[in-house]
C-alpha atoms as a PDB file:
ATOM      1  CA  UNK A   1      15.887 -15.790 -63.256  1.00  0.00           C
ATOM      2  CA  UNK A   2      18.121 -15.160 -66.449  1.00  0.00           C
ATOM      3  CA  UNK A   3      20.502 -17.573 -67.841  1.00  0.00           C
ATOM      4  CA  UNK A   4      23.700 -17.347 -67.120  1.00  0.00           C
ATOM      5  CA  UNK A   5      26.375 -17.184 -69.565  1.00  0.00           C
ATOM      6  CA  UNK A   6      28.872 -19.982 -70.376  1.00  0.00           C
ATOM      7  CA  UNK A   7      31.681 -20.542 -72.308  1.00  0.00           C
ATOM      8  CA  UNK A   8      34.632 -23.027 -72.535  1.00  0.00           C
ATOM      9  CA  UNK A   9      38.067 -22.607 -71.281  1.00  0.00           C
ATOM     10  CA  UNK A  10      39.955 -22.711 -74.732  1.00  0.00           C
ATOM     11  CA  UNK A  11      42.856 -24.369 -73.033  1.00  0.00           C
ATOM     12  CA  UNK A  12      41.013 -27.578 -71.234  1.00  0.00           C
ATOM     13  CA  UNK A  13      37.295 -27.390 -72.194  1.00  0.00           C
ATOM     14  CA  UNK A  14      35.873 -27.440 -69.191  1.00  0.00           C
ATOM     15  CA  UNK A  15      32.563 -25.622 -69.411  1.00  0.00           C
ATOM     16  CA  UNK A  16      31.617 -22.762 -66.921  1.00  0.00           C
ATOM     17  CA  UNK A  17      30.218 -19.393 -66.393  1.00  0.00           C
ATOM     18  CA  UNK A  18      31.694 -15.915 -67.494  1.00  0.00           C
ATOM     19  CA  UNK A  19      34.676 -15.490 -65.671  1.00  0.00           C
ATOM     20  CA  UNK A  20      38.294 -13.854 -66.112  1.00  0.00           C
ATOM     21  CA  UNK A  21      39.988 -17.272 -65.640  1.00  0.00           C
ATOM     22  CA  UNK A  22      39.046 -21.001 -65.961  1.00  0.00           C
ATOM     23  CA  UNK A  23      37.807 -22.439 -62.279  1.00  0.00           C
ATOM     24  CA  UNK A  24      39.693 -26.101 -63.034  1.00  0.00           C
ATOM     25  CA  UNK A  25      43.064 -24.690 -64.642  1.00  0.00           C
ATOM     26  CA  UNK A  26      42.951 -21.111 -63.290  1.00  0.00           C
ATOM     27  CA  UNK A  27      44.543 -19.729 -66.410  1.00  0.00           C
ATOM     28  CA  UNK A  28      42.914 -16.730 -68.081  1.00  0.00           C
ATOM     29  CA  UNK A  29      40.841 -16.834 -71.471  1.00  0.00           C
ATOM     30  CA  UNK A  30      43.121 -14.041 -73.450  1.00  0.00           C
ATOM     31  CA  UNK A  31      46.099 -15.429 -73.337  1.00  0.00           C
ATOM     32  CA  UNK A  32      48.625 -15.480 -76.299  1.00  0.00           C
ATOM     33  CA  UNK A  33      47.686 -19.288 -77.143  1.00  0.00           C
ATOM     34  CA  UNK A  34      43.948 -17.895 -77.665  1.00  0.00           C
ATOM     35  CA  UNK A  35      44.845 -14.922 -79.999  1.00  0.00           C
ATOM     36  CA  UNK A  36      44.170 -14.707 -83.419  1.00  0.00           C
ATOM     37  CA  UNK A  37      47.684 -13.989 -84.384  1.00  0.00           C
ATOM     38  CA  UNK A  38      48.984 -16.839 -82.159  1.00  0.00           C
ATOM     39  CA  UNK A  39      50.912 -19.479 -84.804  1.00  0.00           C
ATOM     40  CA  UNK A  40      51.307 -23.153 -83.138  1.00  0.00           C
ATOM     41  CA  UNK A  41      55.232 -24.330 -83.979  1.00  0.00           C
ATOM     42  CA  UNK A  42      55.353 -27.437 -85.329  1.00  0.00           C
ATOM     43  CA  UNK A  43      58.617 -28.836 -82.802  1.00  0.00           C
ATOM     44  CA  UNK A  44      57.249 -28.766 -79.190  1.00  0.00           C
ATOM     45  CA  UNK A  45      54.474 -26.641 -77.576  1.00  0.00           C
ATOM     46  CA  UNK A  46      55.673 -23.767 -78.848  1.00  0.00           C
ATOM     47  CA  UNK A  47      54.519 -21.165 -81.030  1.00  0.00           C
ATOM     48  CA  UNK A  48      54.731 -17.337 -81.953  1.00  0.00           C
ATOM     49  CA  UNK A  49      53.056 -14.058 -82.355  1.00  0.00           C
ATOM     50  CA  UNK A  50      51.892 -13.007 -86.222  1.00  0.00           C
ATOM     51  CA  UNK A  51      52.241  -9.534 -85.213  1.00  0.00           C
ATOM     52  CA  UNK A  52      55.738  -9.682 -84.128  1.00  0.00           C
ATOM     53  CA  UNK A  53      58.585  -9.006 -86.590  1.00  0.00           C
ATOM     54  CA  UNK A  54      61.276 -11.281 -84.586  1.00  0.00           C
ATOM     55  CA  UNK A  55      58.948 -14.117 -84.547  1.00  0.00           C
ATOM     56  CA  UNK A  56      60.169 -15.148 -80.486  1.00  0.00           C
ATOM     57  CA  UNK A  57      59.087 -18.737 -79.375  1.00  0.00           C
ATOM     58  CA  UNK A  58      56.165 -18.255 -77.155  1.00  0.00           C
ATOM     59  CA  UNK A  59      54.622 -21.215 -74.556  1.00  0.00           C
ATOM     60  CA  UNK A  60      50.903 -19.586 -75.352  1.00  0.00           C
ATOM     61  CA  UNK A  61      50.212 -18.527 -71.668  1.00  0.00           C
ATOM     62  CA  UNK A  62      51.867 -14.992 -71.883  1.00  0.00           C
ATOM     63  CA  UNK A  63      49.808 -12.100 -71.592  1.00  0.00           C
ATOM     64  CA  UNK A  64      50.513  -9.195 -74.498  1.00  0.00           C
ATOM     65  CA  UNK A  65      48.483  -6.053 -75.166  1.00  0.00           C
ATOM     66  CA  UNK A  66      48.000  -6.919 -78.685  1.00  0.00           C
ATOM     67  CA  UNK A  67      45.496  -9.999 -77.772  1.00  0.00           C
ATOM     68  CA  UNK A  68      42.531 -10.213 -80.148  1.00  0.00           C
ATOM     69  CA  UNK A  69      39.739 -12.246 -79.990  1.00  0.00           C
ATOM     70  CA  UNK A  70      40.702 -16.104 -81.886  1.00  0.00           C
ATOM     71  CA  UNK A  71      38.568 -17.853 -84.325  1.00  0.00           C
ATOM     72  CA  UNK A  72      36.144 -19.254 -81.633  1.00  0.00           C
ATOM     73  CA  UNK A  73      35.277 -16.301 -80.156  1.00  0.00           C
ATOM     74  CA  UNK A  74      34.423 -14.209 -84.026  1.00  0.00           C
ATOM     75  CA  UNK A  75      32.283 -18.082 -84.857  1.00  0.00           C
ATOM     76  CA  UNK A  76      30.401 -17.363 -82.195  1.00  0.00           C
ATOM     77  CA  UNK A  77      29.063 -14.086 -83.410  1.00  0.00           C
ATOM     78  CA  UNK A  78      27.115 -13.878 -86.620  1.00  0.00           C
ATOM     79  CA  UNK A  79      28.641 -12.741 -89.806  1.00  0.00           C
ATOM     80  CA  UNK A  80      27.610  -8.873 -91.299  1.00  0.00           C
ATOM     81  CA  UNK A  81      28.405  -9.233 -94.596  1.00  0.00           C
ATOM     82  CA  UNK A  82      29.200 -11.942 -97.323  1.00  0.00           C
ATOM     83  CA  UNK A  83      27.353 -14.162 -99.130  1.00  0.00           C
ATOM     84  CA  UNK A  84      24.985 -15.132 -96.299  1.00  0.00           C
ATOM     85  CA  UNK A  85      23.684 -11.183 -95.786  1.00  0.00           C
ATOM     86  CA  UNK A  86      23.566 -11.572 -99.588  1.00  0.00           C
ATOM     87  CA  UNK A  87      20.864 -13.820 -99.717  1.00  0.00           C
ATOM     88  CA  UNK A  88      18.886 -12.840 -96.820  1.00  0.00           C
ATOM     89  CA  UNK A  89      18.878  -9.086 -98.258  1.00  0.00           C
ATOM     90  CA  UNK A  90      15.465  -8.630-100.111  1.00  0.00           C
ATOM     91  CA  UNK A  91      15.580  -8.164-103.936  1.00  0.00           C
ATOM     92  CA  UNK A  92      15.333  -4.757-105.590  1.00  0.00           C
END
């Protein structure tokens, strides 16, 4: 039997297999609040978009087109170039 893939719901933690939303909260994985443009405000629980020019207060659970994968999701796969493939690249 293969193992089954699990992640955590970035907005309470709770861990569970591959799914479009979170079983506990029920709110999906790519929402603004997970993006890597998403900027947390510091009044409230507000933030905003990066990409957008107007810089509009955003709650975190809308859903825009321009959603990229946040910092958890690029950790989580290794890195290609850098220092790191430096060293591990043979001599010569």
């Amino acid at each position: 039997m293969a193992p089954m893939a699990s992640w955590r719901c970035p907005h309470c933690g709770t861990p569970q297999a591959e799914t479009a939303r979170c079983w506990v909260c029920g709110r999906p994985t790519t929402t603004c609040s997970t993006c890597r443009h998403f900027r947390r405000a510091v009044a409230g629980a507000l933030g905003y978009c990066g990409r957008d020019p107007r810089r509009d207060p955003l709650r975190g659970d809308e859903l825009r087109a321009c959603w990229e994968a946040g910092d958890a999701a690029r950790a989580a796969t290794p890195a290609e170039d850098g220092i790191l493939a430096a060293r591990a690249a043979p001599p010569g």
